[in-house]
PDB file of N, CA and C in Angstrom:
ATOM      1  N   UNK A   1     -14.060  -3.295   2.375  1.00  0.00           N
ATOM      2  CA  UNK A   1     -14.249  -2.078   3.136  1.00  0.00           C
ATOM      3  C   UNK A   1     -13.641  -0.917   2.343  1.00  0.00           C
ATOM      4  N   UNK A   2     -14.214   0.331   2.220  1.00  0.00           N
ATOM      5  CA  UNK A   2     -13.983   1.244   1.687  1.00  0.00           C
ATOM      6  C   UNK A   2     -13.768   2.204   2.425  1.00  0.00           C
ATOM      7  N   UNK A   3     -13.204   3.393   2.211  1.00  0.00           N
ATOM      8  CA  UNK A   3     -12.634   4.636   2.896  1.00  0.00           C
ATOM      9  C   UNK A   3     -13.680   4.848   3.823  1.00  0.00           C
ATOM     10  N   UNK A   4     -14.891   5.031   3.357  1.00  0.00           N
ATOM     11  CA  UNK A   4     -16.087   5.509   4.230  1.00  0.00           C
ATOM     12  C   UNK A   4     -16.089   4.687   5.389  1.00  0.00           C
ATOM     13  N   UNK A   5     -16.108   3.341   5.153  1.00  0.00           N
ATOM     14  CA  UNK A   5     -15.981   2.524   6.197  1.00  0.00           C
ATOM     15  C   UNK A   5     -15.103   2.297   7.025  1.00  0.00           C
ATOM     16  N   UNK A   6     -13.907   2.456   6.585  1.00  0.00           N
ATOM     17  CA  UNK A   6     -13.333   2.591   7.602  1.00  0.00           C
ATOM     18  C   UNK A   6     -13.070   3.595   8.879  1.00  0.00           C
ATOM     19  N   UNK A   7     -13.776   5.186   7.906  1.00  0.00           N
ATOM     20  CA  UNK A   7     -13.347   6.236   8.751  1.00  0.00           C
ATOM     21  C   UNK A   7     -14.606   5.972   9.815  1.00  0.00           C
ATOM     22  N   UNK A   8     -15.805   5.483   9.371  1.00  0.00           N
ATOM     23  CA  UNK A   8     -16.747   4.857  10.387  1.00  0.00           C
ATOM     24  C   UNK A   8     -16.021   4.127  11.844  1.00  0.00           C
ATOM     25  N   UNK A   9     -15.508   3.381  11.247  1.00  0.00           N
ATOM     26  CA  UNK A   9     -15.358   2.029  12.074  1.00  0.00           C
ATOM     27  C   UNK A   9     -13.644   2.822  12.964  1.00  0.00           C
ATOM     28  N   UNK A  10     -12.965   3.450  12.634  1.00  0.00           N
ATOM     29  CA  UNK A  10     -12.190   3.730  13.194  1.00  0.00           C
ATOM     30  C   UNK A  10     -12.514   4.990  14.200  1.00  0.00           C
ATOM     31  N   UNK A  11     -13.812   6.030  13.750  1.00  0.00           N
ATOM     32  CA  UNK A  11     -14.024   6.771  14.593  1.00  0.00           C
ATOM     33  C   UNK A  11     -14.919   6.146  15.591  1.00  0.00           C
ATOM     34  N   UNK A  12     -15.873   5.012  15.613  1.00  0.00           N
ATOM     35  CA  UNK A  12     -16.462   4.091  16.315  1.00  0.00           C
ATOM     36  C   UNK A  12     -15.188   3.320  17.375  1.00  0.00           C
ATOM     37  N   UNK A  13     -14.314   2.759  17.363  1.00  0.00           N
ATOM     38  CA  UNK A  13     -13.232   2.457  18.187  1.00  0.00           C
ATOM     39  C   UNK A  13     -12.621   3.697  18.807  1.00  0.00           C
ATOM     40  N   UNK A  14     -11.714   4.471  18.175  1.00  0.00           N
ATOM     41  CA  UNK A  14     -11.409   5.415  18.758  1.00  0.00           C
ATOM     42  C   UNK A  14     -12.670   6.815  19.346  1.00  0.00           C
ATOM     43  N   UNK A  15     -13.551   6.249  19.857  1.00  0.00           N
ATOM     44  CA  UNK A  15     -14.373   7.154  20.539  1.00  0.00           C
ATOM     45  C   UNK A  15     -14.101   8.667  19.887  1.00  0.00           C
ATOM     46  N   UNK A  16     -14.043   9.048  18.188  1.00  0.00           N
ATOM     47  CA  UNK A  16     -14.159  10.487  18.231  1.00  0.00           C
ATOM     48  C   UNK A  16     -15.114  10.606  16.908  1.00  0.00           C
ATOM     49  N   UNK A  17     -14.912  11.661  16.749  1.00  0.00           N
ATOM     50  CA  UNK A  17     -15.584  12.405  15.391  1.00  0.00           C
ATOM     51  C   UNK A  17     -15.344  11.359  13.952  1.00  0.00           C
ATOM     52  N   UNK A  18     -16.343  11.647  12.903  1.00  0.00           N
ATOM     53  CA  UNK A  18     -15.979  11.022  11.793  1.00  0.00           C
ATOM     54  C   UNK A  18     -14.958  11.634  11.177  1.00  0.00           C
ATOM     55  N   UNK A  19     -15.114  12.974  11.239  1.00  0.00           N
ATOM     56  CA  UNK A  19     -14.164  14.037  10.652  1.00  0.00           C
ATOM     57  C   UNK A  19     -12.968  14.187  11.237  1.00  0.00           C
ATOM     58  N   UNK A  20     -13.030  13.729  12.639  1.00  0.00           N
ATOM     59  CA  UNK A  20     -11.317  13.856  13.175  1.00  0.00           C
ATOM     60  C   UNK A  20     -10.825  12.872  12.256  1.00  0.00           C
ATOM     61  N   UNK A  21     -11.852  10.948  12.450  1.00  0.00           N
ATOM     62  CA  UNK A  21     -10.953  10.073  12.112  1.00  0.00           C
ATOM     63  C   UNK A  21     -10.943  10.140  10.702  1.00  0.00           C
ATOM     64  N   UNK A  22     -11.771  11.131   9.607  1.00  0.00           N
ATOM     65  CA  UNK A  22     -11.142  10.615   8.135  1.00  0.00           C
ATOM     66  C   UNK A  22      -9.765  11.776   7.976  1.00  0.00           C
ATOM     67  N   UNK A  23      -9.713  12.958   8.969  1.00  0.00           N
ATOM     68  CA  UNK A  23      -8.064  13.743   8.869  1.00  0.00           C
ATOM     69  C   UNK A  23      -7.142  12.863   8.714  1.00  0.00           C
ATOM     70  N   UNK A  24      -7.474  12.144  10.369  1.00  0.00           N
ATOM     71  CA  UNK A  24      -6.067  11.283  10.963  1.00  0.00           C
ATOM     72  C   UNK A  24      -5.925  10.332   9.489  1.00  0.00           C
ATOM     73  N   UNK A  25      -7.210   9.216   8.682  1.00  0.00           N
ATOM     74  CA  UNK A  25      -6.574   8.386   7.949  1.00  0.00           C
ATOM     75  C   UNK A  25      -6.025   9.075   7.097  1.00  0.00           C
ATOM     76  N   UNK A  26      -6.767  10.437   6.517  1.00  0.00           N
ATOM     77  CA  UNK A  26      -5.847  11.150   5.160  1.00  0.00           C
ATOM     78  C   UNK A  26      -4.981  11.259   5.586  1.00  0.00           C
ATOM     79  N   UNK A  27      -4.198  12.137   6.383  1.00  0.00           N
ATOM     80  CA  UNK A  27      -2.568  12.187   6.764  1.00  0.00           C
ATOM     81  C   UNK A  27      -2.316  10.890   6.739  1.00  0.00           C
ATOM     82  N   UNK A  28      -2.731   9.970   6.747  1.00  0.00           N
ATOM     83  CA  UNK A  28      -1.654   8.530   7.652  1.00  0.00           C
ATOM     84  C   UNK A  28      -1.232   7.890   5.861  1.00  0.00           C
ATOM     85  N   UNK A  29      -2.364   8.183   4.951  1.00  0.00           N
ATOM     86  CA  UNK A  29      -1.954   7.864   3.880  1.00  0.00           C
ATOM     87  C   UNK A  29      -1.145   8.972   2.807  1.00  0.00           C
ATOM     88  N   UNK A  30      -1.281  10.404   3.363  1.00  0.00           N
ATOM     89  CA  UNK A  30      -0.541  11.026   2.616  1.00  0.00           C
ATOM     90  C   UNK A  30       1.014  10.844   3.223  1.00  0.00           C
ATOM     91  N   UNK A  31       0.980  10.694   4.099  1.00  0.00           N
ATOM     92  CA  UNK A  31       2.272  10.697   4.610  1.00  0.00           C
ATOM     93  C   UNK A  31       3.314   9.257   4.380  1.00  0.00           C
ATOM     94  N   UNK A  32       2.209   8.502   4.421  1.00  0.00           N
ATOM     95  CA  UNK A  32       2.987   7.242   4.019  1.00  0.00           C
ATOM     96  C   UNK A  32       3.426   7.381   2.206  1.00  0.00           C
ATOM     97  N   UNK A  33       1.985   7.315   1.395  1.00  0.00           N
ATOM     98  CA  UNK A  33       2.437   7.651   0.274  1.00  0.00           C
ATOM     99  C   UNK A  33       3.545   8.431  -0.137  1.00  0.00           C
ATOM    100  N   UNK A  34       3.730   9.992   0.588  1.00  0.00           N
ATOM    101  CA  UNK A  34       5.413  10.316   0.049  1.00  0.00           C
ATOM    102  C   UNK A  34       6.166   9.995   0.878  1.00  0.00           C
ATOM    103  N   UNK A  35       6.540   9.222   1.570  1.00  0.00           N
ATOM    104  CA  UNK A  35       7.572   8.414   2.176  1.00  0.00           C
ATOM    105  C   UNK A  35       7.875   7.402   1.035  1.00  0.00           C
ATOM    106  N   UNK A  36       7.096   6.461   0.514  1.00  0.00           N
ATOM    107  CA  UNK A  36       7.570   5.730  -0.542  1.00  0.00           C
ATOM    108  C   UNK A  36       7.812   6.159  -1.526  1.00  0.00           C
ATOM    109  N   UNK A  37       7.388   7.323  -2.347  1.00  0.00           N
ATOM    110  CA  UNK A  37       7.478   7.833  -3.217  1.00  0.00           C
ATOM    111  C   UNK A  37       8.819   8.603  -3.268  1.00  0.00           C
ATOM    112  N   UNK A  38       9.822   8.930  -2.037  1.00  0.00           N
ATOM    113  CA  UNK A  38      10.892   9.826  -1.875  1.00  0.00           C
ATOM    114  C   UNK A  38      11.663   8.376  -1.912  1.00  0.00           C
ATOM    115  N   UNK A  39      11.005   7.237  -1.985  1.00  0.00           N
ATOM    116  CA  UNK A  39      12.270   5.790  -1.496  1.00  0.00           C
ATOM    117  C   UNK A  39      12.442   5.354  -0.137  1.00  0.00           C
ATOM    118  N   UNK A  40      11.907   6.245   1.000  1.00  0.00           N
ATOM    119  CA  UNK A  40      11.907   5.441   2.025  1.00  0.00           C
ATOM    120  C   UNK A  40      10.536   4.685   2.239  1.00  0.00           C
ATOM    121  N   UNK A  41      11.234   3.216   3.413  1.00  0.00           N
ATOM    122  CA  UNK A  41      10.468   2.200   3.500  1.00  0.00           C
ATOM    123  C   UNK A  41       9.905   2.752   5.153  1.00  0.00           C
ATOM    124  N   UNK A  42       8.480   2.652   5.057  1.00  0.00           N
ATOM    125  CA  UNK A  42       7.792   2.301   6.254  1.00  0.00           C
ATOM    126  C   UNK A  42       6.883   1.397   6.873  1.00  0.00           C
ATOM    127  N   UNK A  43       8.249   1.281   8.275  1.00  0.00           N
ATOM    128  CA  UNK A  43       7.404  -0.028   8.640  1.00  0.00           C
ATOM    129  C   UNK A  43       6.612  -0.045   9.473  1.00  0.00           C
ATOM    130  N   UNK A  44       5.013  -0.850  10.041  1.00  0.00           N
ATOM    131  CA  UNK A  44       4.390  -0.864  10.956  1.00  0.00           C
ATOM    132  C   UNK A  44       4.663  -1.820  11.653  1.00  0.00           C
ATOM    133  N   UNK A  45       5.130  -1.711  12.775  1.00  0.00           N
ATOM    134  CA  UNK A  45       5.678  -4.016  13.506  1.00  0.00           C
ATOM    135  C   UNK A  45       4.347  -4.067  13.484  1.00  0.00           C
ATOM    136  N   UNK A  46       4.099  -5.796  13.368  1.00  0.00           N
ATOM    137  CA  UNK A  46       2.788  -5.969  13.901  1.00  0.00           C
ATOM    138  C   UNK A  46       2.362  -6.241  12.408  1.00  0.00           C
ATOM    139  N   UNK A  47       2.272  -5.431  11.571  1.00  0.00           N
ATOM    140  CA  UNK A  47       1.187  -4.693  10.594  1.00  0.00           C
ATOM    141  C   UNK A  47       2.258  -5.581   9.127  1.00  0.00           C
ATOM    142  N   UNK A  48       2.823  -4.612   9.012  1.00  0.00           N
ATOM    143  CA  UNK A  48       3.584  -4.576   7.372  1.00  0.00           C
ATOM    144  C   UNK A  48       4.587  -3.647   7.119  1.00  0.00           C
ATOM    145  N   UNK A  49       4.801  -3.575   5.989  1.00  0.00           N
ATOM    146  CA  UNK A  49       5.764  -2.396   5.537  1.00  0.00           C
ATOM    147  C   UNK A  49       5.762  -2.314   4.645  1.00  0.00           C
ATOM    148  N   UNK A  50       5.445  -0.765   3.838  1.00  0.00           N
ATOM    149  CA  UNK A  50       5.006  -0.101   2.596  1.00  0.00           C
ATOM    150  C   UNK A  50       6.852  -0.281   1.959  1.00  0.00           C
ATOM    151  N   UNK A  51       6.751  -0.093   0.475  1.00  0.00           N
ATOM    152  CA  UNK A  51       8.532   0.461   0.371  1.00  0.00           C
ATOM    153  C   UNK A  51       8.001   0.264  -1.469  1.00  0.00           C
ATOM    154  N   UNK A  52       9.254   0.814  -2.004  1.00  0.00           N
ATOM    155  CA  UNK A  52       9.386   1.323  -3.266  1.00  0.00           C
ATOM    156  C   UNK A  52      10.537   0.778  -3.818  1.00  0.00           C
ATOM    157  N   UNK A  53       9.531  -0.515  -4.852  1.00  0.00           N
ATOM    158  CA  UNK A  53      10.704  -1.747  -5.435  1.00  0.00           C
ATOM    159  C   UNK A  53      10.974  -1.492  -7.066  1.00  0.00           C
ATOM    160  N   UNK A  54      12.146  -1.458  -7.312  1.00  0.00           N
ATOM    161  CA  UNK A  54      12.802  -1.494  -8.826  1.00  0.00           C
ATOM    162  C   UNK A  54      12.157  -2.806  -9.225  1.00  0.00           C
ATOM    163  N   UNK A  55      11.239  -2.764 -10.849  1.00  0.00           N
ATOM    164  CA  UNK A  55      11.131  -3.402 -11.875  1.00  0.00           C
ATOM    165  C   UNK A  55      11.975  -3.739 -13.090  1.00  0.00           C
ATOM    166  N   UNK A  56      13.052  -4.474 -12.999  1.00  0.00           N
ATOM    167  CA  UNK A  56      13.968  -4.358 -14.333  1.00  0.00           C
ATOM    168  C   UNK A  56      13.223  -4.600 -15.577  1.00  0.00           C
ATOM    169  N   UNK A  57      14.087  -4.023 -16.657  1.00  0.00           N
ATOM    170  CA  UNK A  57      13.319  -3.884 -17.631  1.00  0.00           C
ATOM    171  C   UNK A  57      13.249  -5.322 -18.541  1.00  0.00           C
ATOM    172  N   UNK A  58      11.900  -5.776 -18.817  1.00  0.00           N
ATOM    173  CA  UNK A  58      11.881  -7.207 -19.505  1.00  0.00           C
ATOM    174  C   UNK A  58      11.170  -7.202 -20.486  1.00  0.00           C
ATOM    175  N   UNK A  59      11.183  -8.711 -21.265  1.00  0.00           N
ATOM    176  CA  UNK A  59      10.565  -8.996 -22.208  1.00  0.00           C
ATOM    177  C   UNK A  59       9.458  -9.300 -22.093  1.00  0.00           C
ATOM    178  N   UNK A  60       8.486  -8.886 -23.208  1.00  0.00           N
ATOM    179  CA  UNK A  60       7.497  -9.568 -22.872  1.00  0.00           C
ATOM    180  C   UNK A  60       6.118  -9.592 -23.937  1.00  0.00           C
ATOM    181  N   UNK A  61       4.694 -10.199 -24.475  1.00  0.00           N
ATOM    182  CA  UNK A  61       4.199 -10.204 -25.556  1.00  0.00           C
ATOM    183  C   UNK A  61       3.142  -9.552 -25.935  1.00  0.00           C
ATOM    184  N   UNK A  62       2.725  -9.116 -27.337  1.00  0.00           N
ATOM    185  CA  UNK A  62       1.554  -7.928 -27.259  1.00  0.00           C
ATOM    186  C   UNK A  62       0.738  -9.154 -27.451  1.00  0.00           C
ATOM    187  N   UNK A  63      -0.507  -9.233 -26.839  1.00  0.00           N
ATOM    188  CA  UNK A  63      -1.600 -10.723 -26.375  1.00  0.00           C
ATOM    189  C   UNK A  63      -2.223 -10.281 -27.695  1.00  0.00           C
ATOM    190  N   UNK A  64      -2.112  -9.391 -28.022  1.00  0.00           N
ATOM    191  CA  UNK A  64      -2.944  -9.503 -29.921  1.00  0.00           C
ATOM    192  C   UNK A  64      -2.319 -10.324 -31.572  1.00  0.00           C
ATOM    193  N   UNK A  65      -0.737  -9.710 -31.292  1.00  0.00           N
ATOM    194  CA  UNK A  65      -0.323  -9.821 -32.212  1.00  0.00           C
ATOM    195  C   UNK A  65       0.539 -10.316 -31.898  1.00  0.00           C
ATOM    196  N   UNK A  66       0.828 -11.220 -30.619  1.00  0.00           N
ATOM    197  CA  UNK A  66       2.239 -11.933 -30.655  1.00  0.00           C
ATOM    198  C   UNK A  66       3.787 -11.680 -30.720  1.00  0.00           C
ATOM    199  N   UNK A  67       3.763  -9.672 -31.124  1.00  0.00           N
ATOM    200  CA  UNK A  67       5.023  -9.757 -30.982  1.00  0.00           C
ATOM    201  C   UNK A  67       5.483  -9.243 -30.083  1.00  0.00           C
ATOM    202  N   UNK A  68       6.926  -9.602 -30.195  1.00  0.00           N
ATOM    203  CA  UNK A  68       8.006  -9.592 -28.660  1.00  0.00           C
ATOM    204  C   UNK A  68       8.206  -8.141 -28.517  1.00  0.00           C
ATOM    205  N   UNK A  69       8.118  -7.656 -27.151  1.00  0.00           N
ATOM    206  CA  UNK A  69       8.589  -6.189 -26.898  1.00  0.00           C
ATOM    207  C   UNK A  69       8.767  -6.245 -25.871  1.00  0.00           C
ATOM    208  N   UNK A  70       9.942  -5.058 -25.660  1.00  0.00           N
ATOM    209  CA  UNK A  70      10.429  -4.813 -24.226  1.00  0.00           C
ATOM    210  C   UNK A  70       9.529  -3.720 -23.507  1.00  0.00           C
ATOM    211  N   UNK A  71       9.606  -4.610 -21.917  1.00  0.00           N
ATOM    212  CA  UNK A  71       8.703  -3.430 -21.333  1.00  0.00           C
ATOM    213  C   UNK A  71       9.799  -2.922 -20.445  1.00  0.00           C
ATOM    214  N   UNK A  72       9.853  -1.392 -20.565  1.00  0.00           N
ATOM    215  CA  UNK A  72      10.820  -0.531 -19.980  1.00  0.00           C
ATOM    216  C   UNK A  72      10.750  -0.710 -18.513  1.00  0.00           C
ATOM    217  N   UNK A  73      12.030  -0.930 -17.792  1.00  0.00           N
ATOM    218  CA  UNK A  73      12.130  -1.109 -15.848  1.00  0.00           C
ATOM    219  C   UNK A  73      11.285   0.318 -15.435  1.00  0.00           C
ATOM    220  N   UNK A  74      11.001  -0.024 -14.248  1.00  0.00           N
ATOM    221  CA  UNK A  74      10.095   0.932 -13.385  1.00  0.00           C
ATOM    222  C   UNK A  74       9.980   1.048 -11.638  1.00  0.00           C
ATOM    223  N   UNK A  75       9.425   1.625 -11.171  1.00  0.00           N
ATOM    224  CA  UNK A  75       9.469   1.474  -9.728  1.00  0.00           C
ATOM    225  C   UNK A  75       8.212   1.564  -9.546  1.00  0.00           C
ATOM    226  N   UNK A  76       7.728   0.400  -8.651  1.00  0.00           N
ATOM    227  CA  UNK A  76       6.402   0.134  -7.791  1.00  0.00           C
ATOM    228  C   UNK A  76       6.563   0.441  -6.786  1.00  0.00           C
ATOM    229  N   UNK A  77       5.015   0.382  -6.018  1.00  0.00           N
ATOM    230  CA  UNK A  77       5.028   0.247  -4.755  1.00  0.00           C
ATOM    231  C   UNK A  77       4.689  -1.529  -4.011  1.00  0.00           C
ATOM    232  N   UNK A  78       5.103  -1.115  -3.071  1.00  0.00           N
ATOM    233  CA  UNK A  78       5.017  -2.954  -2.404  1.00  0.00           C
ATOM    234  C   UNK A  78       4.684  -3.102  -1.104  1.00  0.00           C
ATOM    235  N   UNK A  79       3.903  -4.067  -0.641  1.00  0.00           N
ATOM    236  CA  UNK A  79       3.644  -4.160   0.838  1.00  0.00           C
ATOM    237  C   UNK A  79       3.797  -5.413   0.713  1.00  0.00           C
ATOM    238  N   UNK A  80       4.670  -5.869   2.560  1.00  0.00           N
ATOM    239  CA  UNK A  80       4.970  -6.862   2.811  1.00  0.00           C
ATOM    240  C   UNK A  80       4.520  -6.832   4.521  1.00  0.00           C
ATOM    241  N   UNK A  81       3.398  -7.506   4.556  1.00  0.00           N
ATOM    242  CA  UNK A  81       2.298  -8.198   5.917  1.00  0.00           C
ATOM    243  C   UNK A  81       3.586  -8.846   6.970  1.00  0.00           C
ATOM    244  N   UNK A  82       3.363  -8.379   7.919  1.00  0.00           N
ATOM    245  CA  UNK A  82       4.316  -8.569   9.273  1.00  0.00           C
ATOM    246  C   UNK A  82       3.563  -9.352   9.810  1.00  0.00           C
ATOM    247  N   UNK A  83       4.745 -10.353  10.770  1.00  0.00           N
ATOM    248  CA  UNK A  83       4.373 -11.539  11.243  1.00  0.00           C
ATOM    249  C   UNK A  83       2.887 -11.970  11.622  1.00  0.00           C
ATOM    250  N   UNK A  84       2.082 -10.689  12.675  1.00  0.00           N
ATOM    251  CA  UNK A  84       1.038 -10.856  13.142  1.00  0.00           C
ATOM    252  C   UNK A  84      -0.032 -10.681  12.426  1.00  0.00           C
ATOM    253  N   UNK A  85       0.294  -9.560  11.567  1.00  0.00           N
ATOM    254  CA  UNK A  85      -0.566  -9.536  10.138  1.00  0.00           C
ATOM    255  C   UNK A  85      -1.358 -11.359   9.424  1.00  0.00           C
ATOM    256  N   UNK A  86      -0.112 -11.395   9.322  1.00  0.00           N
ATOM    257  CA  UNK A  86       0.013 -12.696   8.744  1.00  0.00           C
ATOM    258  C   UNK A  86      -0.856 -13.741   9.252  1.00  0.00           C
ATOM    259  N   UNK A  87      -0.108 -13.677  10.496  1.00  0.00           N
ATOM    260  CA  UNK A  87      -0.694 -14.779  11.248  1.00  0.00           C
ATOM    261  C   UNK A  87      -2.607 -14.449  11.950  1.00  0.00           C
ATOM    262  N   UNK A  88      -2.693 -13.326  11.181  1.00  0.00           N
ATOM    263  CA  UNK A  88      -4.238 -13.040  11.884  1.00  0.00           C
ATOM    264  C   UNK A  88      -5.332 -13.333  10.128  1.00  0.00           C
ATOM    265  N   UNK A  89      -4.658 -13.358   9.740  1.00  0.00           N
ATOM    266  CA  UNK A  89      -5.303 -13.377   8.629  1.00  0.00           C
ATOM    267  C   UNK A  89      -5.141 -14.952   7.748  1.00  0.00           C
ATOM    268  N   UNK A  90      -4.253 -15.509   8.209  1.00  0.00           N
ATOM    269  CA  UNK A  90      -3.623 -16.903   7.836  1.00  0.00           C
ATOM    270  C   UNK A  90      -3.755 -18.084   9.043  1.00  0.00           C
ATOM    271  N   UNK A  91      -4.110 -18.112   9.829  1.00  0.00           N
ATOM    272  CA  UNK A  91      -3.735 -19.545  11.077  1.00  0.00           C
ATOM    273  C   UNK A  91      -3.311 -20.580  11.007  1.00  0.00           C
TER     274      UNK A  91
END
């Protein structure tokens, strides 16, 4: 499912506009996005929780030439699926 589809399928449930529901998803992802991006974690119960994890810095190989180099630490982003999540998608 892609953006389009979802703003379909969410303005189809929530009985409104396509254009209300692709606002509401843009905010829901801009807002989440700089929440992780400032370091805080947000959680949905139910759902998951977005958050912003340290990569230490490691070793590791160039797949051409075999040699060893360090890849410099970094910060990702991470989602971790809450119980019901889980369990709706897993049984």
């Amino acid at each position: 499912m892609n953006k389009g589809e979802l703003v379909d399928t969410v303005a189809a449930k929530a009985n409104i506009t396509k254009k209300q529901a692709d606002e509401v998803i843009s905010a829901f992802l801009s807002v989440v996005t700089e929440a992780v991006a400032n370091g805080d974690k947000v959680t949905l119960v139910g759902f998951g929780s977005f958050e912003r994890r340290e990569r230490a810095e490691r070793e590791g190989r160039n797949p051409k030439t075999q040699e060893t180099m360090t890849i410099p630490a970094t910060r990702v982003p991470a989602f971790s699926p809450g119980k019901q999540f889980r369990e709706k998608v897993a049984p």
